[in-house]
PDB file of N, CA and C in Angstrom:
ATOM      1  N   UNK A   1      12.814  -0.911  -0.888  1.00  0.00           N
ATOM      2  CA  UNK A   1      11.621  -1.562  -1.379  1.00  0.00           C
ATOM      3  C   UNK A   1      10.959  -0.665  -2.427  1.00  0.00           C
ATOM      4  N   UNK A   2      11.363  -1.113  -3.618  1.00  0.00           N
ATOM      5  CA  UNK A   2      10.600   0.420  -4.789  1.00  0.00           C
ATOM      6  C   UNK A   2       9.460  -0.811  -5.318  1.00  0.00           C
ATOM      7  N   UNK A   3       8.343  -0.483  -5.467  1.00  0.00           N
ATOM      8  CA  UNK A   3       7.070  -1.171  -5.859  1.00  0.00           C
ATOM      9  C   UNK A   3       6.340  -0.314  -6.903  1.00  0.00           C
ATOM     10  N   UNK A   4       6.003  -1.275  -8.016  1.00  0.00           N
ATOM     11  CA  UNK A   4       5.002   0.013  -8.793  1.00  0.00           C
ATOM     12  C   UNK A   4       3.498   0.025  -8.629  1.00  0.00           C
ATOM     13  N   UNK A   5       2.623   0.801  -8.311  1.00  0.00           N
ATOM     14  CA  UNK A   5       1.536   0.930  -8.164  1.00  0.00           C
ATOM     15  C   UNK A   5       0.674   1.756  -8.660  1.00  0.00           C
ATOM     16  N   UNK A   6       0.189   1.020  -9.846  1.00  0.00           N
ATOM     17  CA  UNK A   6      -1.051   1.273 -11.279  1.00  0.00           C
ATOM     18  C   UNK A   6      -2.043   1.409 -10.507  1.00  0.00           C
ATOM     19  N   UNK A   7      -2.367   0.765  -9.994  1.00  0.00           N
ATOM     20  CA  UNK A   7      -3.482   0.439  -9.076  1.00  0.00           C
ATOM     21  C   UNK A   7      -4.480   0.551  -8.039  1.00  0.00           C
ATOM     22  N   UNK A   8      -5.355   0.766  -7.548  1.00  0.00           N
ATOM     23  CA  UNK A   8      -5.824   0.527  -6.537  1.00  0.00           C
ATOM     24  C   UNK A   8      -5.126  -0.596  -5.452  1.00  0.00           C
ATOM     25  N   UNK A   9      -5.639  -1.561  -6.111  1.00  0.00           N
ATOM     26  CA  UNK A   9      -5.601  -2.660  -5.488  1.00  0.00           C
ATOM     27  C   UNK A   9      -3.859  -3.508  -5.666  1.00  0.00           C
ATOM     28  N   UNK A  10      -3.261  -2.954  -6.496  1.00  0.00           N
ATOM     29  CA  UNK A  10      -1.676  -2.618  -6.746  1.00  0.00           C
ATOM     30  C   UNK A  10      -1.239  -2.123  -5.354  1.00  0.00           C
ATOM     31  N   UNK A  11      -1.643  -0.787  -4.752  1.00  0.00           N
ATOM     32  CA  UNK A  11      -1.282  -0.188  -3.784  1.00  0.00           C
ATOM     33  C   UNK A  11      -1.593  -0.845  -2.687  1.00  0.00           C
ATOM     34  N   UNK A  12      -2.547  -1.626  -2.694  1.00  0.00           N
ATOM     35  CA  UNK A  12      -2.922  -2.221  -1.403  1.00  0.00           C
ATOM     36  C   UNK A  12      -2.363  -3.741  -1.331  1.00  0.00           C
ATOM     37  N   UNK A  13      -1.787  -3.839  -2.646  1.00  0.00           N
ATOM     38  CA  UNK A  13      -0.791  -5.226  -2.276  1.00  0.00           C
ATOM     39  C   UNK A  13       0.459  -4.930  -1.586  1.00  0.00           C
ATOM     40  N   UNK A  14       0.827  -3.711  -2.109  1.00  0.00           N
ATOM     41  CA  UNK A  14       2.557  -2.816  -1.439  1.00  0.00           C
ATOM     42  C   UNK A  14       1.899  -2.447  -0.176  1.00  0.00           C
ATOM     43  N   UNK A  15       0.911  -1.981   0.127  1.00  0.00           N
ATOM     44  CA  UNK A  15       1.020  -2.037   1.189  1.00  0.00           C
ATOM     45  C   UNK A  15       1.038  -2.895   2.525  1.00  0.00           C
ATOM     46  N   UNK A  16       0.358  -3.752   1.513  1.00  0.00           N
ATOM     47  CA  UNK A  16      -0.039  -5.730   2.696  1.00  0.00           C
ATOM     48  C   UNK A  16       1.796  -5.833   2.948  1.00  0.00           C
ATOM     49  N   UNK A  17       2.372  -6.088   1.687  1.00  0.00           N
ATOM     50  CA  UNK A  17       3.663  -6.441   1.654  1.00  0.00           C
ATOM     51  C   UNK A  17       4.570  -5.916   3.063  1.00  0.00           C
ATOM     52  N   UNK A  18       4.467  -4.563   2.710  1.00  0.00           N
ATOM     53  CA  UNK A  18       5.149  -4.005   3.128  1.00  0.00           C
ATOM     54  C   UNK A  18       4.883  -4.400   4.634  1.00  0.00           C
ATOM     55  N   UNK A  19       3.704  -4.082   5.390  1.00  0.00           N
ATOM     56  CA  UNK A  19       3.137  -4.495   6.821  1.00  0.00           C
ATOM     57  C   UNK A  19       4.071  -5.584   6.961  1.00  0.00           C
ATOM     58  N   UNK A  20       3.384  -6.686   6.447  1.00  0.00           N
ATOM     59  CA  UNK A  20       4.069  -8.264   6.688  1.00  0.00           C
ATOM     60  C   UNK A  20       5.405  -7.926   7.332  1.00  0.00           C
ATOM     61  N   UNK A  21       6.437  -7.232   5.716  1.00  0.00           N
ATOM     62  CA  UNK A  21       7.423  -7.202   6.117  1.00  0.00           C
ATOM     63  C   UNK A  21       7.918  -6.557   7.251  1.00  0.00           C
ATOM     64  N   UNK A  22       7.298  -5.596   7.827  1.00  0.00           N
ATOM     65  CA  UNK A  22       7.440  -5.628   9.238  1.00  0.00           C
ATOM     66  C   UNK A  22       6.903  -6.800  10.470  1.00  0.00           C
ATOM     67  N   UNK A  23       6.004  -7.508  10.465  1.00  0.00           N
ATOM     68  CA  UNK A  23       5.561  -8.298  11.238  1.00  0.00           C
ATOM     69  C   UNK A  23       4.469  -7.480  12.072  1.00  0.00           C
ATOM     70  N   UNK A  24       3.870  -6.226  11.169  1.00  0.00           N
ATOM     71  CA  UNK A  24       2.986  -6.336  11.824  1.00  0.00           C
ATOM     72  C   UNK A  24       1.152  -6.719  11.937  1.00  0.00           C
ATOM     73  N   UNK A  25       0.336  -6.662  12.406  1.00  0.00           N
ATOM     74  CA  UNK A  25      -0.851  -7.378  12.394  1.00  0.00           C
ATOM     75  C   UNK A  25      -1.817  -5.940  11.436  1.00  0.00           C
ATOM     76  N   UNK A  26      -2.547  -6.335  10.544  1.00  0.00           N
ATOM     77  CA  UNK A  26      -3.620  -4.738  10.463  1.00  0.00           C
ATOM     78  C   UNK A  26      -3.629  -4.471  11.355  1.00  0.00           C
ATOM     79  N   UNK A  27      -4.325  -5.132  12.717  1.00  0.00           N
ATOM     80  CA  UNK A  27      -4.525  -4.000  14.035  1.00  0.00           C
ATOM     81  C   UNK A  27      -3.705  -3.059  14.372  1.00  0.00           C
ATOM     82  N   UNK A  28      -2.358  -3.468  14.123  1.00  0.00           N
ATOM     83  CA  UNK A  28      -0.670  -2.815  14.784  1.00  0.00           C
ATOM     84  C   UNK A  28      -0.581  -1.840  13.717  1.00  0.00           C
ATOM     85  N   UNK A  29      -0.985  -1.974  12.986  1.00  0.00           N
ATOM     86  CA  UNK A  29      -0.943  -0.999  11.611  1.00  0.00           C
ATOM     87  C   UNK A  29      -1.968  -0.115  11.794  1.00  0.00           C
ATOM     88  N   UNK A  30      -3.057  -0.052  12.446  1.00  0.00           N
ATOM     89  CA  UNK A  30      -4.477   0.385  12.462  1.00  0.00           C
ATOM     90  C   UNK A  30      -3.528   1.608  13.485  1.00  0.00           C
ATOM     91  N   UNK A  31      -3.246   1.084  14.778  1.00  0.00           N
ATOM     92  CA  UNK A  31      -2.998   1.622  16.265  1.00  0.00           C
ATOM     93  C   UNK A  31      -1.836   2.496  15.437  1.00  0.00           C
ATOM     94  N   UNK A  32      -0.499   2.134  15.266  1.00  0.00           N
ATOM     95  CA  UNK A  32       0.315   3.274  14.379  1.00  0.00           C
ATOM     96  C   UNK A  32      -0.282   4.271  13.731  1.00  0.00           C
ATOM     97  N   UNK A  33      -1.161   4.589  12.644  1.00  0.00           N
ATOM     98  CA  UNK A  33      -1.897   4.808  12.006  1.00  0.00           C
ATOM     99  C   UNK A  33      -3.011   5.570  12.668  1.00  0.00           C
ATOM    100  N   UNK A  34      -3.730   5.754  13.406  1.00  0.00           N
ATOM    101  CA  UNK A  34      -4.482   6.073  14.065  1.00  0.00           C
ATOM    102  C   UNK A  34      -5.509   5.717  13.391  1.00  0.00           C
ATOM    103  N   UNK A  35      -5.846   4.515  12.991  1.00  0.00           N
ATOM    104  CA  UNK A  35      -7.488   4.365  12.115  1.00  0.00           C
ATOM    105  C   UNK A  35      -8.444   3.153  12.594  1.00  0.00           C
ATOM    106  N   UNK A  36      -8.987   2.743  11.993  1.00  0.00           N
ATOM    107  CA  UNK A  36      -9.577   1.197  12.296  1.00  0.00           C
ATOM    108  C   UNK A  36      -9.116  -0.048  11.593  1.00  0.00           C
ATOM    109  N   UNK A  37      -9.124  -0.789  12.413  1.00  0.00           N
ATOM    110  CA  UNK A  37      -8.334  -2.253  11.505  1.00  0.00           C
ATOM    111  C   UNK A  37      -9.180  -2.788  10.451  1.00  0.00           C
ATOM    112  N   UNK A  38     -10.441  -2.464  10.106  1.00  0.00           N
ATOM    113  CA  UNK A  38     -11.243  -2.662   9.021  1.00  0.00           C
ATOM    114  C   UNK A  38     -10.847  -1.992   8.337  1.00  0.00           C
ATOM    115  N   UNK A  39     -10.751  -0.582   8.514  1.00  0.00           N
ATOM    116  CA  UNK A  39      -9.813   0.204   7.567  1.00  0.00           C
ATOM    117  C   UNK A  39      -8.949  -0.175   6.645  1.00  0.00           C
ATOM    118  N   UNK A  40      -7.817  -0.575   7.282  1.00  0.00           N
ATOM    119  CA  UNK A  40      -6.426  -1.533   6.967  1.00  0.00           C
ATOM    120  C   UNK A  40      -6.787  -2.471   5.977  1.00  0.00           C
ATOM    121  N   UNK A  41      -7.620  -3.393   6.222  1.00  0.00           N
ATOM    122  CA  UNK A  41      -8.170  -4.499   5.648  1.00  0.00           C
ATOM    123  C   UNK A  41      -8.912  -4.275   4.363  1.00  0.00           C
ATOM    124  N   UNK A  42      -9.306  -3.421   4.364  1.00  0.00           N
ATOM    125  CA  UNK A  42     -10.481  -2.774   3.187  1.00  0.00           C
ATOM    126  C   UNK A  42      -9.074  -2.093   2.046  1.00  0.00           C
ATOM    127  N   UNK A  43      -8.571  -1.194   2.362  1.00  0.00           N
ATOM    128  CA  UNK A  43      -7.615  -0.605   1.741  1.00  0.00           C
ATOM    129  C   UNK A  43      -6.696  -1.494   1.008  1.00  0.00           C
ATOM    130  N   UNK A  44      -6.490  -2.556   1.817  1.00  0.00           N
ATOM    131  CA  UNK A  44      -5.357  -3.971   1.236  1.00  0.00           C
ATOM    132  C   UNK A  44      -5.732  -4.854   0.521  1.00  0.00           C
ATOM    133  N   UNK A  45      -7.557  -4.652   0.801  1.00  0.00           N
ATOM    134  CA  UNK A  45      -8.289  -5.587  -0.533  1.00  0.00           C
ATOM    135  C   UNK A  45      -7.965  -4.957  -1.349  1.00  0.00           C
ATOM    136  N   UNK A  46      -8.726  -3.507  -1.669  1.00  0.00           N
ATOM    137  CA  UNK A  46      -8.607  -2.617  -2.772  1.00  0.00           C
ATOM    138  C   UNK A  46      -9.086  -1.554  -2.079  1.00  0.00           C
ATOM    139  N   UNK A  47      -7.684   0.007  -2.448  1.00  0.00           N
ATOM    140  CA  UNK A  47      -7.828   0.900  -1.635  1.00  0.00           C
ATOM    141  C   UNK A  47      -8.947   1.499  -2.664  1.00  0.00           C
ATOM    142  N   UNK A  48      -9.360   1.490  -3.129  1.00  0.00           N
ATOM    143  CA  UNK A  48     -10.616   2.259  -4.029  1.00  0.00           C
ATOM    144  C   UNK A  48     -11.523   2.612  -3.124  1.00  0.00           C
ATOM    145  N   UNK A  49     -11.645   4.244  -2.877  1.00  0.00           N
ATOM    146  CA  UNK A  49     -12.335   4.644  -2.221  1.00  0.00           C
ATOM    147  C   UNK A  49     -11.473   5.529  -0.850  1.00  0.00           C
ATOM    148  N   UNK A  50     -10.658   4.822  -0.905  1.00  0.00           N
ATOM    149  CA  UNK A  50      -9.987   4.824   0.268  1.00  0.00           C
ATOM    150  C   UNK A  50      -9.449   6.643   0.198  1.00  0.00           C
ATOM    151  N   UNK A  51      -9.802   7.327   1.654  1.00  0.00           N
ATOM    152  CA  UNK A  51      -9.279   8.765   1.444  1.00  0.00           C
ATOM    153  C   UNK A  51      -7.644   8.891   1.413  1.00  0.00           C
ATOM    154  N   UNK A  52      -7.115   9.987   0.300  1.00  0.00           N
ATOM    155  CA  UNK A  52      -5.940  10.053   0.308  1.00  0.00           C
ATOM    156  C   UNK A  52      -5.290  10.536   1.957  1.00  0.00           C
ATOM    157  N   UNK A  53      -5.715  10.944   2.755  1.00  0.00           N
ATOM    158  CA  UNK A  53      -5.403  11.237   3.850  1.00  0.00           C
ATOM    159  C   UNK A  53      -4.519   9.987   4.595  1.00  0.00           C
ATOM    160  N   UNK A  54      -5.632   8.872   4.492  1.00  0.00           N
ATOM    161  CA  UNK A  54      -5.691   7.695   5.384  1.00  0.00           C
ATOM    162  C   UNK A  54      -4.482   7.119   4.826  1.00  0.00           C
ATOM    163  N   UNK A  55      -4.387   6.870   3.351  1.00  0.00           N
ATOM    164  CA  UNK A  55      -2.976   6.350   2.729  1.00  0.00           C
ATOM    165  C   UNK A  55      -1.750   7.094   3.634  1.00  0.00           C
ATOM    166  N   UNK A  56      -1.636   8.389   3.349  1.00  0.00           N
ATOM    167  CA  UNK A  56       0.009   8.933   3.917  1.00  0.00           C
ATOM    168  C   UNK A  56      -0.472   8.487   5.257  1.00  0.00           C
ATOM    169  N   UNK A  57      -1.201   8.205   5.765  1.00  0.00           N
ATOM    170  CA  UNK A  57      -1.216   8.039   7.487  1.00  0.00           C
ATOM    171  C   UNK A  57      -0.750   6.547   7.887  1.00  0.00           C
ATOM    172  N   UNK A  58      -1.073   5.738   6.879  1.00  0.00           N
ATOM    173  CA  UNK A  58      -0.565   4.107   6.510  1.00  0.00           C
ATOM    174  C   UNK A  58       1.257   4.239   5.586  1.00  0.00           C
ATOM    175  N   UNK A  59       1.317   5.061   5.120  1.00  0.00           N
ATOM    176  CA  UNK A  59       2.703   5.195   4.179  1.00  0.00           C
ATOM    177  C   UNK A  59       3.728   5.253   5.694  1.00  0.00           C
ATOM    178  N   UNK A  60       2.973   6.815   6.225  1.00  0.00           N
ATOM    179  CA  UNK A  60       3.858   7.029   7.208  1.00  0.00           C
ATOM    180  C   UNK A  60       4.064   6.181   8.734  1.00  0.00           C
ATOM    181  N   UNK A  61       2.993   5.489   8.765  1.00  0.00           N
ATOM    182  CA  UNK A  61       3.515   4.633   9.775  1.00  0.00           C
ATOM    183  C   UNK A  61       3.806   3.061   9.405  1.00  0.00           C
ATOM    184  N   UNK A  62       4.294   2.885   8.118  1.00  0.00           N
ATOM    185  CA  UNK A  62       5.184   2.042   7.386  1.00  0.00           C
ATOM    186  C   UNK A  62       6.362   2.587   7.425  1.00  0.00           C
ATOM    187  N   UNK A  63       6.665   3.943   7.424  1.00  0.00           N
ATOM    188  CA  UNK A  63       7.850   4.418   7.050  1.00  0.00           C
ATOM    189  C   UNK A  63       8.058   4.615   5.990  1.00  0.00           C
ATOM    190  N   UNK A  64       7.371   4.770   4.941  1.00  0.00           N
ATOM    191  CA  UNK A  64       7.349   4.484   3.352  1.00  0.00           C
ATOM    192  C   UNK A  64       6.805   6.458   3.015  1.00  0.00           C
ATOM    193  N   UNK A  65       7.340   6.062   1.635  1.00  0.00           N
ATOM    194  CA  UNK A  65       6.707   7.788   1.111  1.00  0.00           C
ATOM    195  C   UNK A  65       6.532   7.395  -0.693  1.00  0.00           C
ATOM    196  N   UNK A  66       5.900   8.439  -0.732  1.00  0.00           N
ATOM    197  CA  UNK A  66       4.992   8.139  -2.642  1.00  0.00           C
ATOM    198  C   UNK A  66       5.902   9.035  -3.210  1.00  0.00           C
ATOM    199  N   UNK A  67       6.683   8.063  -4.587  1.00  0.00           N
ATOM    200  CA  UNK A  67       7.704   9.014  -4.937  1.00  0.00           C
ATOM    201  C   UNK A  67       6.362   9.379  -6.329  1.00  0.00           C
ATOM    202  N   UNK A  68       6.063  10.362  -7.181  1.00  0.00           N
ATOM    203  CA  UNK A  68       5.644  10.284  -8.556  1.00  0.00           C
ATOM    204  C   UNK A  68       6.187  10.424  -9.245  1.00  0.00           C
ATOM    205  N   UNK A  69       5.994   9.674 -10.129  1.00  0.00           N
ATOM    206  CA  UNK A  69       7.233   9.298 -11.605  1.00  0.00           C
ATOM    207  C   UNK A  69       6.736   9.175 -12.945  1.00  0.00           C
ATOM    208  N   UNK A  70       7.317   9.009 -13.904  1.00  0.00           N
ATOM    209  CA  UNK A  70       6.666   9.359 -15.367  1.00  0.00           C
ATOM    210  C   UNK A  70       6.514   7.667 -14.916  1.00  0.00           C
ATOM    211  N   UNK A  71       5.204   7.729 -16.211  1.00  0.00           N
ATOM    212  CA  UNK A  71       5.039   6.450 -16.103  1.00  0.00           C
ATOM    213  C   UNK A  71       6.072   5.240 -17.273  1.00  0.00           C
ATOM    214  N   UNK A  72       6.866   4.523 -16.109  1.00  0.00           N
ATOM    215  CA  UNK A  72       7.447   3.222 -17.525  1.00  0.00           C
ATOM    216  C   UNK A  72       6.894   2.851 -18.252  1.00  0.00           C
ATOM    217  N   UNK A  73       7.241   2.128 -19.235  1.00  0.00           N
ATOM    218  CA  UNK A  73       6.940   1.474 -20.520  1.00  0.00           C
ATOM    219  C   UNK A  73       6.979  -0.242 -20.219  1.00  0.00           C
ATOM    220  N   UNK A  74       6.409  -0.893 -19.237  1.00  0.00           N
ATOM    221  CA  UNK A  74       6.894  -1.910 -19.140  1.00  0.00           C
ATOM    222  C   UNK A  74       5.780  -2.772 -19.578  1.00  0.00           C
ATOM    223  N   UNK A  75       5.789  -4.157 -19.999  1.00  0.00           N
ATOM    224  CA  UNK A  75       4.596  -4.979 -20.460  1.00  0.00           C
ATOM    225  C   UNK A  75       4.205  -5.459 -19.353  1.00  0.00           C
ATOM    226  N   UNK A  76       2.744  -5.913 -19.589  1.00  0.00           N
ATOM    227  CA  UNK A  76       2.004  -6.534 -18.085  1.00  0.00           C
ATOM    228  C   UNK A  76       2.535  -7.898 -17.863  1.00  0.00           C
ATOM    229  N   UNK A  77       3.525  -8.630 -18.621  1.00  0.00           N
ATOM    230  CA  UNK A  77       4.559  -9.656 -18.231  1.00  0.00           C
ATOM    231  C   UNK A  77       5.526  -9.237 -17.324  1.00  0.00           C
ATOM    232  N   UNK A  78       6.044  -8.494 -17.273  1.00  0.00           N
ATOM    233  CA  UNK A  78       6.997  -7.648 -17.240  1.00  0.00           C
ATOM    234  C   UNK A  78       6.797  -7.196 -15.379  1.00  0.00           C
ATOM    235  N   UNK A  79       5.501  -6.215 -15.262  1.00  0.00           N
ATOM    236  CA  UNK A  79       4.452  -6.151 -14.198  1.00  0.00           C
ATOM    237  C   UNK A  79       4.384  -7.369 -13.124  1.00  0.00           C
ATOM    238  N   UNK A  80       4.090  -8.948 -14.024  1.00  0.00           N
ATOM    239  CA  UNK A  80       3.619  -9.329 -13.142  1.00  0.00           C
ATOM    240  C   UNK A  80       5.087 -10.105 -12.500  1.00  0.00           C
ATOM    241  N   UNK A  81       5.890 -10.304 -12.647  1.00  0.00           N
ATOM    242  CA  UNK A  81       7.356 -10.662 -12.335  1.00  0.00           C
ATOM    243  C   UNK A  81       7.551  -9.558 -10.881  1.00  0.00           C
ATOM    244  N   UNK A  82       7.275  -8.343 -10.781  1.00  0.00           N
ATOM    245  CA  UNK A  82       7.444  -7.355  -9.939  1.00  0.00           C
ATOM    246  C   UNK A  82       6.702  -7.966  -8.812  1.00  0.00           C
ATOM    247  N   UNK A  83       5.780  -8.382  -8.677  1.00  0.00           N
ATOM    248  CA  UNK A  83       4.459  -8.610  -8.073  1.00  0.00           C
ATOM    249  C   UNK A  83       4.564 -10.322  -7.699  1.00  0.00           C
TER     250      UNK A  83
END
């Protein structure tokens, strides 16, 4: 699952995604995670704000990890096809 994330609220779509694609609920994500399910919810609107801590604590109980990369050259057509 490689996703690009410009975004705030980019990141908190990969991350909705990603949940789903497990089947699990924010709460189940919250309890993995050790956080609050408002948490979850807030972050997946738009993580803006959101502490970098709380992300790897949501990456890692996705199973997921933040690769950093130069940034592509791609058009926001291009973007929204990904998405």
């Amino acid at each position: 699952m490689d996703q690009i994330a410009r975004t705030t609220k980019d990141l908190g779509n990969v991350l909705r995604k990603a949940r789903k694609a497990r089947n699990l609920t924010q709460a189940d994500l919250a309890t993995l995670a050790g956080i609050w399910q408002r948490t979850v919810s807030n972050i997946e609107t738009s993580a803006s704000g959101a502490k970098v801590d709380t992300i790897f604590d949501l990456l890692a109980a996705l199973d997921l990890e933040l690769h950093i990369v130069p940034r592509s050259k791609m058009t926001p057509g291009e973007l929204e096809d990904i998405f």
